[in-house]
Protein backbone atom coordinates (compact mmCIF):
# COMPACT_ATOMS: atom_id res chain seq x y z
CA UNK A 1 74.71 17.05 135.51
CA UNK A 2 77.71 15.25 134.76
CA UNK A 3 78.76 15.20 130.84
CA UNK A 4 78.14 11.91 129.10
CA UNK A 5 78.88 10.11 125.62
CA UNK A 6 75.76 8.46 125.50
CA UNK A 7 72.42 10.44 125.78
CA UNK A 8 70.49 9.36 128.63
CA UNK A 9 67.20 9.04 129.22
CA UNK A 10 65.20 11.32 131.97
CA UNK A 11 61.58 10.75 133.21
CA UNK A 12 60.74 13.76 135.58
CA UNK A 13 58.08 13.39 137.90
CA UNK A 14 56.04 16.76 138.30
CA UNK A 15 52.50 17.39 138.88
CA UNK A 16 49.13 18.53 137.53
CA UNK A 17 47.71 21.72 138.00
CA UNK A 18 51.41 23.65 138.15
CA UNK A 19 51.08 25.75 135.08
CA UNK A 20 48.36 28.43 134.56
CA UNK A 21 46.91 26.11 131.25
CA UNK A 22 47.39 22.66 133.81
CA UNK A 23 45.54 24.74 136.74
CA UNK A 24 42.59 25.82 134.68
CA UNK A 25 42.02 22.34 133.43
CA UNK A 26 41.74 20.98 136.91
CA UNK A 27 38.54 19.30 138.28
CA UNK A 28 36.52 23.02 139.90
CA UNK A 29 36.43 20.92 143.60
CA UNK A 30 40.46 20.64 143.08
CA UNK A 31 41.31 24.08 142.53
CA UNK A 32 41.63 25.58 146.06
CA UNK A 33 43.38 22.74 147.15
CA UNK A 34 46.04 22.88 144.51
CA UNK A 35 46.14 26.78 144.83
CA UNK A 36 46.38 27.10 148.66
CA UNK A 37 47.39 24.06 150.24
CA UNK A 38 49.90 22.58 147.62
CA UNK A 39 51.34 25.90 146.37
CA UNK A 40 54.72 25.68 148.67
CA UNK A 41 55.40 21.71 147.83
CA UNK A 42 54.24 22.18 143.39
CA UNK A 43 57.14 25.66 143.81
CA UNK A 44 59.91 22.94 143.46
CA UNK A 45 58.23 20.83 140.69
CA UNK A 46 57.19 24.48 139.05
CA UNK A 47 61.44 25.07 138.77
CA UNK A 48 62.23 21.38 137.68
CA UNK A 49 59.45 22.54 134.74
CA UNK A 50 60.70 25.89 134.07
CA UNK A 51 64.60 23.99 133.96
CA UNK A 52 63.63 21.39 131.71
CA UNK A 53 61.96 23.66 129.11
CA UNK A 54 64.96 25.87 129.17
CA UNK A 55 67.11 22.49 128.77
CA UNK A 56 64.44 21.47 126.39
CA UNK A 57 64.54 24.40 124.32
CA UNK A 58 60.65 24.75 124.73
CA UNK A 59 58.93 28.05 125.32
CA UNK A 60 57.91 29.11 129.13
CA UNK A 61 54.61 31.01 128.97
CA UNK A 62 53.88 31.23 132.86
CA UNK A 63 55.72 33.61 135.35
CA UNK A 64 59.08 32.54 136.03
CA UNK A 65 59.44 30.78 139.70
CA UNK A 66 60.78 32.15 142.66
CA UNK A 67 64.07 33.29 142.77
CA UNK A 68 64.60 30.92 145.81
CA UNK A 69 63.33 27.96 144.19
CA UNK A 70 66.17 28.45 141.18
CA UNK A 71 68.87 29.89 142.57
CA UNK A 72 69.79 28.44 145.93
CA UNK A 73 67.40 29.33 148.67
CA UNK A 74 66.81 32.31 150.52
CA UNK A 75 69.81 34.99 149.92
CA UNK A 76 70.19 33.75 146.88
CA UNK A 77 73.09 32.07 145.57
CA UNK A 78 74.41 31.46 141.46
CA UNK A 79 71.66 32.54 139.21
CA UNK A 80 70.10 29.42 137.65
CA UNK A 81 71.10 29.74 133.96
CA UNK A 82 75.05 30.14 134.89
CA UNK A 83 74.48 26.70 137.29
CA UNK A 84 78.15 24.81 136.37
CA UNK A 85 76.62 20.81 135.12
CA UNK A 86 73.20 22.76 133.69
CA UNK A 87 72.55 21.16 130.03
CA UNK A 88 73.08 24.33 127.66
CA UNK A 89 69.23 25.50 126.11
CA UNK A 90 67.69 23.30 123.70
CA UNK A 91 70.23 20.30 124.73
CA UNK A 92 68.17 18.07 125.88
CA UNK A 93 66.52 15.24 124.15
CA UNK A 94 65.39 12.38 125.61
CA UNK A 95 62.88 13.09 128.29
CA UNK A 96 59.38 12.64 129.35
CA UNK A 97 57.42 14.62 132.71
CA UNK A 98 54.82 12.62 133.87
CA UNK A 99 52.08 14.93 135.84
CA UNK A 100 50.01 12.45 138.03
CA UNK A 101 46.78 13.61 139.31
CA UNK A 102 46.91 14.29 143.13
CA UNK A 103 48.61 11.03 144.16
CA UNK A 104 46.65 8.20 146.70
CA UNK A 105 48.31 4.93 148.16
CA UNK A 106 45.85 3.00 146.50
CA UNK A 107 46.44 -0.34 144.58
CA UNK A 108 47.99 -0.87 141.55
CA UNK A 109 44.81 -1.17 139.39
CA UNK A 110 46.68 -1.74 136.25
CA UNK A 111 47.97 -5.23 137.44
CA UNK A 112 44.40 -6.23 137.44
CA UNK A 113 43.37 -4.77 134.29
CA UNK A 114 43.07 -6.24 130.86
CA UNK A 115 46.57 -5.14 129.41
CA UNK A 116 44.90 -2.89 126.37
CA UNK A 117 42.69 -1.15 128.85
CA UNK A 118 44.81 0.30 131.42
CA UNK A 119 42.52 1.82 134.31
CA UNK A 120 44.22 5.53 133.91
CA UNK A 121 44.25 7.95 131.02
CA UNK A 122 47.51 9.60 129.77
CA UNK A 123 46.96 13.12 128.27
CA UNK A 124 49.44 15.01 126.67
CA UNK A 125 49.74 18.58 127.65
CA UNK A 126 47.39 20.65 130.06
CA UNK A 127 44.45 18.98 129.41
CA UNK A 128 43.71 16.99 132.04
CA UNK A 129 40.29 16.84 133.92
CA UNK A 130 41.21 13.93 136.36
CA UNK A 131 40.61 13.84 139.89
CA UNK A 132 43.45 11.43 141.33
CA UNK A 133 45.58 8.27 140.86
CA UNK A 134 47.34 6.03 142.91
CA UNK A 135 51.77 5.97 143.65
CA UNK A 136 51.50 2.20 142.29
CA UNK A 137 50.02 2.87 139.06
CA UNK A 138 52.23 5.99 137.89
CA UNK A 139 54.91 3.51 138.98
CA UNK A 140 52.81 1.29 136.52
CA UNK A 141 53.28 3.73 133.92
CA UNK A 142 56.52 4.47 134.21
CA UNK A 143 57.86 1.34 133.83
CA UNK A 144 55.34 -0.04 131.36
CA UNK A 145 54.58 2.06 129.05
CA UNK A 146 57.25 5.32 129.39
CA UNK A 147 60.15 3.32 129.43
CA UNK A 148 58.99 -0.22 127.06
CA UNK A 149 57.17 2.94 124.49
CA UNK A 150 59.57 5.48 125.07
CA UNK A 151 59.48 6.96 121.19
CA UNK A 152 55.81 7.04 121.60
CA UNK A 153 56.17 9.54 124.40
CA UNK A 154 59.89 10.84 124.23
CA UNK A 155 60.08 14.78 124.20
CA UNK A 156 55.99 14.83 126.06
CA UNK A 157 54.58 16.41 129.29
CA UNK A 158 51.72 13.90 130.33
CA UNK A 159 49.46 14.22 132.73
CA UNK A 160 48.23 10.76 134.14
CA UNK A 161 45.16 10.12 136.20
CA UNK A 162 41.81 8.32 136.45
C-alpha cells in the first residue's frame, strides 16, 4: 500500500462462516457447504482477515492461513509480515469488513423498503444466523449506510444477511 498524508478509508469485503466463531454460528443446512465446497475460494478472504487484524492490531484466535495464501503462492515467496507497502501492526484505522451471507443475484430489496426498515440485518461480530443476501443489497449497504454512517461502524467486522 502506497504511503499517504491523509488516512483513507477501507471497506473489505469478506465472508461469513470464515472463522471458527463465524462457522459455528452458521445456519446447520449451511455448514457443509461452507466447509467443503467454499473452503478453496473463503482461503483468500481467510488471509485478507488474518492481514487486516495484524494491520488492525486486533488479536487472531483461529489457525493462521496457508502459507500459500500469505506469502506468494506455491514455493513460497517473501513471508507476509516483511511484505514492502504492508501497514506496520496496529496502523490501521479506518476500516470496516462486511461478511455477507452466501451472496444471490437477487434484487435490491432495500430500494423498495421503508428507509428505517432495511430488509437485511447487520450483526457485528460472529454472530450471524442468516441464510443469504443478494450482490445488490450489500452494494446497498455499502454505500448507504457504511460509507453515509461510517463512525457508527468504523473499526467493525459485520456480517450482513437476511
Amino acid at each position: 500500500m502506497p504511503h499517504l498524508e491523509q488516512d483513507p478509508k477501507f471497506i473489505f469485503v469478506s465472508s461469513t462462516g470464515l472463522t471458527k466463531a463465524s462457522h459455528e454460528s452458521l445456519p446447520t443446512l449451511f455448514k457443509p457447504l461452507y466447509s467443503w465446497l467454499l473452503q478453496i475460494p473463503h482461503a483468500d478472504k481467510l488471509g485478507l482477515e488474518r492481514i487486516l487484524h495484524y494491520a488492525a492490531g486486533k488479536p487472531w484466535a483461529d489457525p493462521e492461513p496457508e502459507p500459500e495464501i500469505m506469502n506468494g503462492g506455491v514455493g513460497g515467496g517473501v513471508e507476509w509480515k516483511s511484505r514492502p507497502g504492508l501497514p506496520a501492526a496496529g496502523s490501521l484505522k479506518n476500516w470496516i469488513v462486511v461478511r455477507p451471507a452466501l451472496l444471490t443475484d437477487g434484487k435490491c430489496e432495500a430500494d423498495k423498503a421503508d428507509k428505517k426498515d432495511k430488509p437485511y440485518k447487520i450483526v457485528e461480530g460472529d454472530g450471524y444466523k442468516g441464510y443469504i443476501v443478494s450482490r445488490a443489497d450489500i452494494a446497498h449497504f455499502i454505500v448507504e449506510e457504511a460509507i453515509l454512517h461510517w463512525d457508527q461502524w468504523k473499526g467493525k467486522i459485520l456480517a450482513v444477511g437476511y
